[in-house]
N, C-alpha and C. Protein backbone atom coordinates (compact mmCIF):
# COMPACT_ATOMS: atom_id res chain seq x y z
N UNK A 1 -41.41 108.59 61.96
CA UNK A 1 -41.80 107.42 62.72
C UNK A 1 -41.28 107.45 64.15
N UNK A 2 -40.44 108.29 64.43
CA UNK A 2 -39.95 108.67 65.78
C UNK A 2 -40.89 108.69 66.52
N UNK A 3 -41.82 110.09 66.25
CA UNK A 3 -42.74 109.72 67.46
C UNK A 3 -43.55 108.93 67.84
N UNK A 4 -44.40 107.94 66.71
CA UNK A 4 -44.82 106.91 67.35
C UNK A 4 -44.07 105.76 67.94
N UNK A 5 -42.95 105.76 68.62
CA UNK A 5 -42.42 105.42 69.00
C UNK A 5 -42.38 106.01 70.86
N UNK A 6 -42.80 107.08 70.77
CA UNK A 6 -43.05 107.30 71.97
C UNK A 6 -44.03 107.16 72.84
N UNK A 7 -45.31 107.31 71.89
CA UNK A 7 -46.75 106.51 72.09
C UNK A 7 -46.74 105.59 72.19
N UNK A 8 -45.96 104.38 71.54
CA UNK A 8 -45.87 102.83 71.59
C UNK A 8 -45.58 102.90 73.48
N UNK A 9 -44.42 103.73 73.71
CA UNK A 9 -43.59 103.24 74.75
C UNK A 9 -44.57 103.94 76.03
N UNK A 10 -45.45 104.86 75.90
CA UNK A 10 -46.10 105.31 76.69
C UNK A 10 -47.74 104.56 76.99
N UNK A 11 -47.82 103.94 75.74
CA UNK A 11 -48.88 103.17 76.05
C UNK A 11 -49.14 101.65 76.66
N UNK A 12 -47.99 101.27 76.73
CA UNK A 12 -46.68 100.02 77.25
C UNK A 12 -46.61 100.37 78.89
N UNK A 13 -46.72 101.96 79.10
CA UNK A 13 -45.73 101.92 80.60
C UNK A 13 -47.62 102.30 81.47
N UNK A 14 -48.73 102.55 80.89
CA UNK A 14 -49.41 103.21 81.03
C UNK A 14 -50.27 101.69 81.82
N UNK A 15 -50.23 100.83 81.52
CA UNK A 15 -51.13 99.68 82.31
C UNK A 15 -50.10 99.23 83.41
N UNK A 16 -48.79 99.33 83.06
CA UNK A 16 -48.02 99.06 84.48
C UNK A 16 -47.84 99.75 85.59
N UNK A 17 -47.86 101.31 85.02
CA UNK A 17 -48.23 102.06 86.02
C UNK A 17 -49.62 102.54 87.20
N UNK A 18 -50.55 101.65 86.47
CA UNK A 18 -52.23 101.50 87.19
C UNK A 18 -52.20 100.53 87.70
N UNK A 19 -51.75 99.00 87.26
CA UNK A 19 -51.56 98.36 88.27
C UNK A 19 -50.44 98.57 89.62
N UNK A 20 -49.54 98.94 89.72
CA UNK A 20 -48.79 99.33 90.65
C UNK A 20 -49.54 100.25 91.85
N UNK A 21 -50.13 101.25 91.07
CA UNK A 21 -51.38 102.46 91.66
C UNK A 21 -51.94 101.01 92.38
N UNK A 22 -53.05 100.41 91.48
CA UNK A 22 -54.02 99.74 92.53
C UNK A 22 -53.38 98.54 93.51
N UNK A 23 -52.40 98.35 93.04
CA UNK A 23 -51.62 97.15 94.21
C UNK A 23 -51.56 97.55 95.19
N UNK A 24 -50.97 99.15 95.33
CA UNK A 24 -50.88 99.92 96.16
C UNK A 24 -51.95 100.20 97.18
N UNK A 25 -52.63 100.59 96.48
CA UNK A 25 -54.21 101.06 97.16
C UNK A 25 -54.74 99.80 98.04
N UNK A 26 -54.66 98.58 97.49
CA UNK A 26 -55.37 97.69 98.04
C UNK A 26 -54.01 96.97 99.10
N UNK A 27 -52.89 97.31 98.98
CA UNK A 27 -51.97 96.71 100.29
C UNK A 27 -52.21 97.96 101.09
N UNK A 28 -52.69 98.95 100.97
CA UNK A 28 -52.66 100.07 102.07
C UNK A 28 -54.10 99.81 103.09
N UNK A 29 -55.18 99.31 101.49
CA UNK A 29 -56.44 98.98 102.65
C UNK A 29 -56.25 97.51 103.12
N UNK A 30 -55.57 96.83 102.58
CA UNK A 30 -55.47 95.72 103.42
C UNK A 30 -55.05 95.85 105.31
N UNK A 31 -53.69 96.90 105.08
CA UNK A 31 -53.15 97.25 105.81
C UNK A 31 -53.80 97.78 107.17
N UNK A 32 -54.41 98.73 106.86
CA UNK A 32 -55.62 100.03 107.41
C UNK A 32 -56.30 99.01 108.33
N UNK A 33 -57.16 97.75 107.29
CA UNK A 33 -57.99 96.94 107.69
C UNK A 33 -57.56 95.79 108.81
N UNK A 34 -56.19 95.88 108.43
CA UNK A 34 -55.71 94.34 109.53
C UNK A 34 -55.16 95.13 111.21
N UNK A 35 -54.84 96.43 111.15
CA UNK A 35 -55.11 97.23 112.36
C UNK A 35 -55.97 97.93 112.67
N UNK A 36 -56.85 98.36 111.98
CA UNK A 36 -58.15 98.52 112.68
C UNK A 36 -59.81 98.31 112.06
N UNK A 37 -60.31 96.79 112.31
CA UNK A 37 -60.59 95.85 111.63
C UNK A 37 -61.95 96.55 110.91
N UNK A 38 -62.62 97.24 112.22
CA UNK A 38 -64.22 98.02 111.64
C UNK A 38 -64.40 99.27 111.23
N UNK A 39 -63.02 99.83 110.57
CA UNK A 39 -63.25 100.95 110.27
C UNK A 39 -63.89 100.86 108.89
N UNK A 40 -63.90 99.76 108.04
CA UNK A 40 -64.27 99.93 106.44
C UNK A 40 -65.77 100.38 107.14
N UNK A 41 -66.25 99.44 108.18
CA UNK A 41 -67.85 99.69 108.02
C UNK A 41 -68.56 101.09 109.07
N UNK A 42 -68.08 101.43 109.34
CA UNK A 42 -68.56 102.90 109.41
C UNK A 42 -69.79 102.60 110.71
N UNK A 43 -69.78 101.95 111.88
CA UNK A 43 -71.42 101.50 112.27
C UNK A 43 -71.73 102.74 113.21
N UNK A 44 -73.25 103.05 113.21
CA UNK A 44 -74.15 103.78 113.77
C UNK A 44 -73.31 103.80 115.00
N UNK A 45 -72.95 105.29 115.98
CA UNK A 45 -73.05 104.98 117.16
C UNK A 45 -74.16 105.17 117.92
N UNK A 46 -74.34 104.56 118.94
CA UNK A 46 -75.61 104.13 120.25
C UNK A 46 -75.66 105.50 120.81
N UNK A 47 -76.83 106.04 120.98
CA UNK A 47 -77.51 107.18 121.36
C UNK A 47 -78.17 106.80 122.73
């Protein structure tokens, strides 16, 4: 029974560790976004 005990504890650390990932991701594009505001949108340049 040992090892399911390690699966328990890995499947426990496994949603805290994705949210942390995406907290991340989205304070970095927040970040990105609040100094340089139009880069998400990518616009055509004028020819």
């Amino acid at each position: 029974m040992q090892n399911n005990n390690g699966l328990l504890r890995y499947l426990s650390l496994a949603p805290v560790l994705l949210t942390l990932f995406l907290v991340a991701i989205a304070v970095l594009m927040i970040y990105i976004n609040y100094f340089y505001p139009d880069l998400l949108f990518h616009p055509m340049p004028n020819q």
